[in-house]
C-alpha atoms as a PDB file:
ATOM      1  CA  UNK A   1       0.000   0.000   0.000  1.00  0.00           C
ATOM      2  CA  UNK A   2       2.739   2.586   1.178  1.00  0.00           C
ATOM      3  CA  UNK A   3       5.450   4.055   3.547  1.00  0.00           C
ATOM      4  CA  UNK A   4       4.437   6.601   6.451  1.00  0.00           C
ATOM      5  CA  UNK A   5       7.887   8.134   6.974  1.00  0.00           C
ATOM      6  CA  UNK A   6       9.558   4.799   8.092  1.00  0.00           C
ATOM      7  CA  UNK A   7       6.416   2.478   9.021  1.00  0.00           C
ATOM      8  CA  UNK A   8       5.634   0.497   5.795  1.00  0.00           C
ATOM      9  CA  UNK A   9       1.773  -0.325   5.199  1.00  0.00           C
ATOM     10  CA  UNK A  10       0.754  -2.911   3.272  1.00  0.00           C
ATOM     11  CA  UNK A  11      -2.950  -4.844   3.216  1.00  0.00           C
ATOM     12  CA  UNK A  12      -2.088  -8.317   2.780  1.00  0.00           C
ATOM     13  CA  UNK A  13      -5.875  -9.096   2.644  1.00  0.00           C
ATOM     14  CA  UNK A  14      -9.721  -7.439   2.437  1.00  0.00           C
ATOM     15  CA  UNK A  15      -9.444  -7.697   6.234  1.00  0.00           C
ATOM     16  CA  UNK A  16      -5.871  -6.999   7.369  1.00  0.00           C
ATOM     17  CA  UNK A  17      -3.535  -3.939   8.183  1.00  0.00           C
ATOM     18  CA  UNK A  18      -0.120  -4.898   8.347  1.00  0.00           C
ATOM     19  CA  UNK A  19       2.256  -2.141   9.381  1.00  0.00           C
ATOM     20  CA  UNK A  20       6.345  -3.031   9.559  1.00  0.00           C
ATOM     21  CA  UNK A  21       8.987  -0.516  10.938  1.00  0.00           C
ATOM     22  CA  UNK A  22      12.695  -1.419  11.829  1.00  0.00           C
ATOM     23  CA  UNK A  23      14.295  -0.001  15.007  1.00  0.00           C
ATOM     24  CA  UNK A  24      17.867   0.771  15.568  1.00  0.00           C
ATOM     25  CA  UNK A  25      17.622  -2.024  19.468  1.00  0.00           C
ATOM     26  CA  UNK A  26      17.880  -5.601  19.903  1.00  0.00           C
ATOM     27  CA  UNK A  27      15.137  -7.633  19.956  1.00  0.00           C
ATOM     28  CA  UNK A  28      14.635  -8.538  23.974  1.00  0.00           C
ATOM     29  CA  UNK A  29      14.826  -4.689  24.394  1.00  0.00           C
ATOM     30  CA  UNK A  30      12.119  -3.334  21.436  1.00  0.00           C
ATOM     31  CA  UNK A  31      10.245  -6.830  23.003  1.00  0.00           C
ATOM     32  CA  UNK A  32      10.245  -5.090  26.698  1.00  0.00           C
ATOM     33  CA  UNK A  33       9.224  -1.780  25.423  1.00  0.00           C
ATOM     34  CA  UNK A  34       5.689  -3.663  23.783  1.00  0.00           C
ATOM     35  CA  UNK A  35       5.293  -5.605  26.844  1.00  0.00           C
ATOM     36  CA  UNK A  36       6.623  -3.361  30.479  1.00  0.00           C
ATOM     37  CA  UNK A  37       4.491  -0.556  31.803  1.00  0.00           C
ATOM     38  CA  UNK A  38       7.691   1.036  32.454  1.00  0.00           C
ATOM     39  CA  UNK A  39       8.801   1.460  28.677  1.00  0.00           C
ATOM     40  CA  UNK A  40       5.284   1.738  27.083  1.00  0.00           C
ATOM     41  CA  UNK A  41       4.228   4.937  28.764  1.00  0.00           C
ATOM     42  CA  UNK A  42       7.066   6.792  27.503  1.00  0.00           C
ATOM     43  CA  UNK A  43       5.937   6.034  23.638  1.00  0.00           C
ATOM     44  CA  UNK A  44       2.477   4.338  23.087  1.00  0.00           C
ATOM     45  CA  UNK A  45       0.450   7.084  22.158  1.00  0.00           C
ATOM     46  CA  UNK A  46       2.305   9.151  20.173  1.00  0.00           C
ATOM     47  CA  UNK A  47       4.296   9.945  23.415  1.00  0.00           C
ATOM     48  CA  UNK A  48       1.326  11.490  24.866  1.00  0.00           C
ATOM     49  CA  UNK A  49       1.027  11.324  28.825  1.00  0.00           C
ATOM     50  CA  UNK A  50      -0.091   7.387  29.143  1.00  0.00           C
ATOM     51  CA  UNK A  51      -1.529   5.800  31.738  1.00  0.00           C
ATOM     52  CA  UNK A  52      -0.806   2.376  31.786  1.00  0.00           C
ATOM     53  CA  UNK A  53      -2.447  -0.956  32.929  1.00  0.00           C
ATOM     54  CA  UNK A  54      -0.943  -4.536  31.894  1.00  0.00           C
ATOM     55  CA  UNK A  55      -1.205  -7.948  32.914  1.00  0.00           C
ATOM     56  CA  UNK A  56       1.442  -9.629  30.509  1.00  0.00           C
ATOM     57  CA  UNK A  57       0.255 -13.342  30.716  1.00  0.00           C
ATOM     58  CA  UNK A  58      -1.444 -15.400  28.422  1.00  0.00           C
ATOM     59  CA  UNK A  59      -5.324 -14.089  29.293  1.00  0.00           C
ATOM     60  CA  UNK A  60      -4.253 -11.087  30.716  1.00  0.00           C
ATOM     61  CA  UNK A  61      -5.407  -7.778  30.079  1.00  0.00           C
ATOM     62  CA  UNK A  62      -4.131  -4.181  29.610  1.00  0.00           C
ATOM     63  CA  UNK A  63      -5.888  -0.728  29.415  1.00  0.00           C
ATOM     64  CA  UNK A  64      -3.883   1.896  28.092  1.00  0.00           C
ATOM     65  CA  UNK A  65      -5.448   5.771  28.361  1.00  0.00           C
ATOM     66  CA  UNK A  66      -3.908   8.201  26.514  1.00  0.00           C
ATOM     67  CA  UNK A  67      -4.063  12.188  27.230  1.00  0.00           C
ATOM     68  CA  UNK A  68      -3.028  14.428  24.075  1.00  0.00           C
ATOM     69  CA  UNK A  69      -2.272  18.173  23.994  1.00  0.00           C
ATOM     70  CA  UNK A  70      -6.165  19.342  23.436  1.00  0.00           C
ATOM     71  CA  UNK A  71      -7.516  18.003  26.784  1.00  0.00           C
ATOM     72  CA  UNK A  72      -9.036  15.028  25.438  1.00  0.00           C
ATOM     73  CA  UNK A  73      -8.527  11.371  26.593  1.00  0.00           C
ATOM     74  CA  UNK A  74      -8.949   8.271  24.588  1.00  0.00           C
ATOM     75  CA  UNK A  75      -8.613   4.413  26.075  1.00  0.00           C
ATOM     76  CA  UNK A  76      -7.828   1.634  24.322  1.00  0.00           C
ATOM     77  CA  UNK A  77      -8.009  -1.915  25.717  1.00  0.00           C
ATOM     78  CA  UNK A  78      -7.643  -5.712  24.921  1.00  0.00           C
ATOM     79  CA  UNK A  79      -6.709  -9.283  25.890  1.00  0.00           C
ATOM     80  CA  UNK A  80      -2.977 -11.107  25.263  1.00  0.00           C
ATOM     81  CA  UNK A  81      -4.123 -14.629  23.779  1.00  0.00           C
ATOM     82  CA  UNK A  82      -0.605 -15.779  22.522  1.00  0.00           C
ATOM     83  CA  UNK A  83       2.892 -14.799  24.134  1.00  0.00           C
ATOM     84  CA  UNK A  84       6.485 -15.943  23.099  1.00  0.00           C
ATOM     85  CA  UNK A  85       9.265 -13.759  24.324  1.00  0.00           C
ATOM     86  CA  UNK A  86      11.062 -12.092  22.763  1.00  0.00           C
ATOM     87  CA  UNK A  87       8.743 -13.169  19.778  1.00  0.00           C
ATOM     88  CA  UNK A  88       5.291 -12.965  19.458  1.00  0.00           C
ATOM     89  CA  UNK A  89       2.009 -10.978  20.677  1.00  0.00           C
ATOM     90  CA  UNK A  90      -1.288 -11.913  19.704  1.00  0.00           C
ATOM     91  CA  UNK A  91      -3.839  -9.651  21.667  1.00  0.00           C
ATOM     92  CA  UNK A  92      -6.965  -8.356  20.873  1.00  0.00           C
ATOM     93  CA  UNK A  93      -7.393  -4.272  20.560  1.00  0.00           C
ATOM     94  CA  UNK A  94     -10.284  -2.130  21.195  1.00  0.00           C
ATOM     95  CA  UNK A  95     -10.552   1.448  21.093  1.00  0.00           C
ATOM     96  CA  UNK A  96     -13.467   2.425  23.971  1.00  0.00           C
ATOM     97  CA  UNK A  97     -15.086   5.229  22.232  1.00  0.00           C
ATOM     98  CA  UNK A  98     -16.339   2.744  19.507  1.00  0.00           C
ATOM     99  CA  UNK A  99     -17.485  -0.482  21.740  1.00  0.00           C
ATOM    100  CA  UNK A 100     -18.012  -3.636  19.800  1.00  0.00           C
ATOM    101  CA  UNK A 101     -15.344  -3.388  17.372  1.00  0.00           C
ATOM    102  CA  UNK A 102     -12.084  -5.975  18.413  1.00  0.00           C
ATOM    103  CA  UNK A 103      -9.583  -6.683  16.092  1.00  0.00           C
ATOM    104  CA  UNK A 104      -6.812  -9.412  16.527  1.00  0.00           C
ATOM    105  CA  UNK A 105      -3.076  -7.935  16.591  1.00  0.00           C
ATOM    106  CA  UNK A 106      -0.444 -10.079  15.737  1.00  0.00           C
ATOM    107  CA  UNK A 107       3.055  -8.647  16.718  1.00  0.00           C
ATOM    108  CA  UNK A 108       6.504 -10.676  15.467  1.00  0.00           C
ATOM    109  CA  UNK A 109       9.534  -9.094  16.729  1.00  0.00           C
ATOM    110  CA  UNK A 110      12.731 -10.569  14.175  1.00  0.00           C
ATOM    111  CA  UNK A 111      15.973  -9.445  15.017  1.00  0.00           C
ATOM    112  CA  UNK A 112      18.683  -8.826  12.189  1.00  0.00           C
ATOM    113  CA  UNK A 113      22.098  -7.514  12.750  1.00  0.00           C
ATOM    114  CA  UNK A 114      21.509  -6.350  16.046  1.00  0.00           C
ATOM    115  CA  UNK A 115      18.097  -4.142  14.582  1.00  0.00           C
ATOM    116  CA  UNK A 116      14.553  -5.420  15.299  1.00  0.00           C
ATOM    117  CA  UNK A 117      11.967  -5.424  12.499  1.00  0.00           C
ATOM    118  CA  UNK A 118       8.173  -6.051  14.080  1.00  0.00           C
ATOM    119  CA  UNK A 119       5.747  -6.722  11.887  1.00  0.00           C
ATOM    120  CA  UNK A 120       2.433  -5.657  13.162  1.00  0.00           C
ATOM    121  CA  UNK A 121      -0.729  -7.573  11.558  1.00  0.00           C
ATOM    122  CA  UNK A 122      -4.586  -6.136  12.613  1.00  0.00           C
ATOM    123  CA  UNK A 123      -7.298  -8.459  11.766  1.00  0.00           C
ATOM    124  CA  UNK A 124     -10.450  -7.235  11.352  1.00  0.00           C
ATOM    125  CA  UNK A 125     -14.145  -8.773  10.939  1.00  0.00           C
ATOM    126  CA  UNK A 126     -15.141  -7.003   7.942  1.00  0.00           C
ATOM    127  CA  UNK A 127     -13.465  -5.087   5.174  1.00  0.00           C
ATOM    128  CA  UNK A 128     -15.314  -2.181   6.072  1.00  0.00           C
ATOM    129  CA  UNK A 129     -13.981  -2.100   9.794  1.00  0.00           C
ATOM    130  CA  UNK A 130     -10.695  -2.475   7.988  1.00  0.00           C
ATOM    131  CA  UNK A 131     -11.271   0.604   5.484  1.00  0.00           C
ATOM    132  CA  UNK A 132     -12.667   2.803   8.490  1.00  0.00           C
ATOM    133  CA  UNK A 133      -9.430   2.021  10.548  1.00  0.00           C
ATOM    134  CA  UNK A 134      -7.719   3.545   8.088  1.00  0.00           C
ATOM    135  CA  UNK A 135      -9.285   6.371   7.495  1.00  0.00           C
ATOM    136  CA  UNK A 136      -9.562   7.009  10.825  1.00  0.00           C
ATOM    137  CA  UNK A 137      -5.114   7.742  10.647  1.00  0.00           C
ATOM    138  CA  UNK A 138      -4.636   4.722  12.279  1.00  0.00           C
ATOM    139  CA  UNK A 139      -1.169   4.723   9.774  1.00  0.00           C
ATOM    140  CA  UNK A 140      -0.492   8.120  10.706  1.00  0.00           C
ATOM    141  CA  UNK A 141      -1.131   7.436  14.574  1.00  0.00           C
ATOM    142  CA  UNK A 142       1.092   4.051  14.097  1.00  0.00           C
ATOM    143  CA  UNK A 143       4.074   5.989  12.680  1.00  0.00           C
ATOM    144  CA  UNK A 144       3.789   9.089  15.711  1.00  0.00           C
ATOM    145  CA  UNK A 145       4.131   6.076  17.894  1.00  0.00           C
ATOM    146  CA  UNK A 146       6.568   4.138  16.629  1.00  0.00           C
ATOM    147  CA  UNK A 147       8.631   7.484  15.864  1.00  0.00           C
ATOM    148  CA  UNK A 148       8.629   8.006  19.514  1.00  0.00           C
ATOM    149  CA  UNK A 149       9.878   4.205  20.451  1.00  0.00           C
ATOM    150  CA  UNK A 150      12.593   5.009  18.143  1.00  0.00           C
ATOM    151  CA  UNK A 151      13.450   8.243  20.199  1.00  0.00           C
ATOM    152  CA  UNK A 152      12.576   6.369  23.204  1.00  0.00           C
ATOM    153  CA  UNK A 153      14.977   3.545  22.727  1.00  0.00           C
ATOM    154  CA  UNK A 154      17.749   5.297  21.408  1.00  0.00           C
ATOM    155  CA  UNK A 155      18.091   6.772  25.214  1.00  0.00           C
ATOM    156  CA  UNK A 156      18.374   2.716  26.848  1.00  0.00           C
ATOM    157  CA  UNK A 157      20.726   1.213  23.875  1.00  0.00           C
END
């Protein structure tokens, strides 16, 4: 489909997203910062002021609220059904101000040459969810993000 400064977007299917962005980290470390309260409040929402709840297990939850510039607040929330460190995620994803609407996130963190590519793959239930994800700047919200884990990480390696 595209590039979003360095997050590459593609639509593998009529009901998938799949966004891929390298990062300048090992694996175990760009791993942590997906998975650790600790290291996702400083970049998961677009390094907006986060407030962060996780259970990292197989069945637990998380509940991440995010606070941008204007005042507002938006949560997002979901379930981890599959976890292999320093591997895989597979969690569901749910933004709270549209109920009803889950999609399945598949996260596979590869490491090559001492850089980690993750491949991020959103599943949705229809191609129309799919189509109003992304024109809802999902892409452009993905790329903030992951433009902030790069900024984020470069201060641990």
């Amino acid at each position: 489909m595209g590039q979003l400064s360095d997050l590459v977007i593609d639509l593998p299917s009529d009901r998938e997203i799949t966004l891929t962005r390298t990062f300048d980290a090992p694996r175990d470390l760009v791993f942590a910062a997906h998975s650790e309260a600790e290291h996702l409040r400083h970049w998961w929402g677009r390094g907006n002021p986060l407030d962060v709840e996780i259970d990292f297990r197989v069945g637990g939850r998380y509940r991440f609220v995010e606070h941008t510039k204007d005042g507002n607040s938006y949560a997002f929330r979901g379930e981890f059904r599959e976890i292999v460190v320093p591997e895989r995620i597979v969690q569901t994803f749910e933004f709270e101000g549209m109920p009803g609407h889950v999609v399945e996130e598949t996260l596979v963190f590869t490491e090559r040459d001492g850089r980690t590519v993750v491949t991020g793959t959103s599943r949705f239930d229809t191609t129309q969810e799919r189509d109003g994800m992304l024109d809802s700047g999902m892409t452009q919200g993905a790329a903030e993000s992951y433009a902030a884990l790069e900024r984020y990480l470069a201060t641990l390696v």
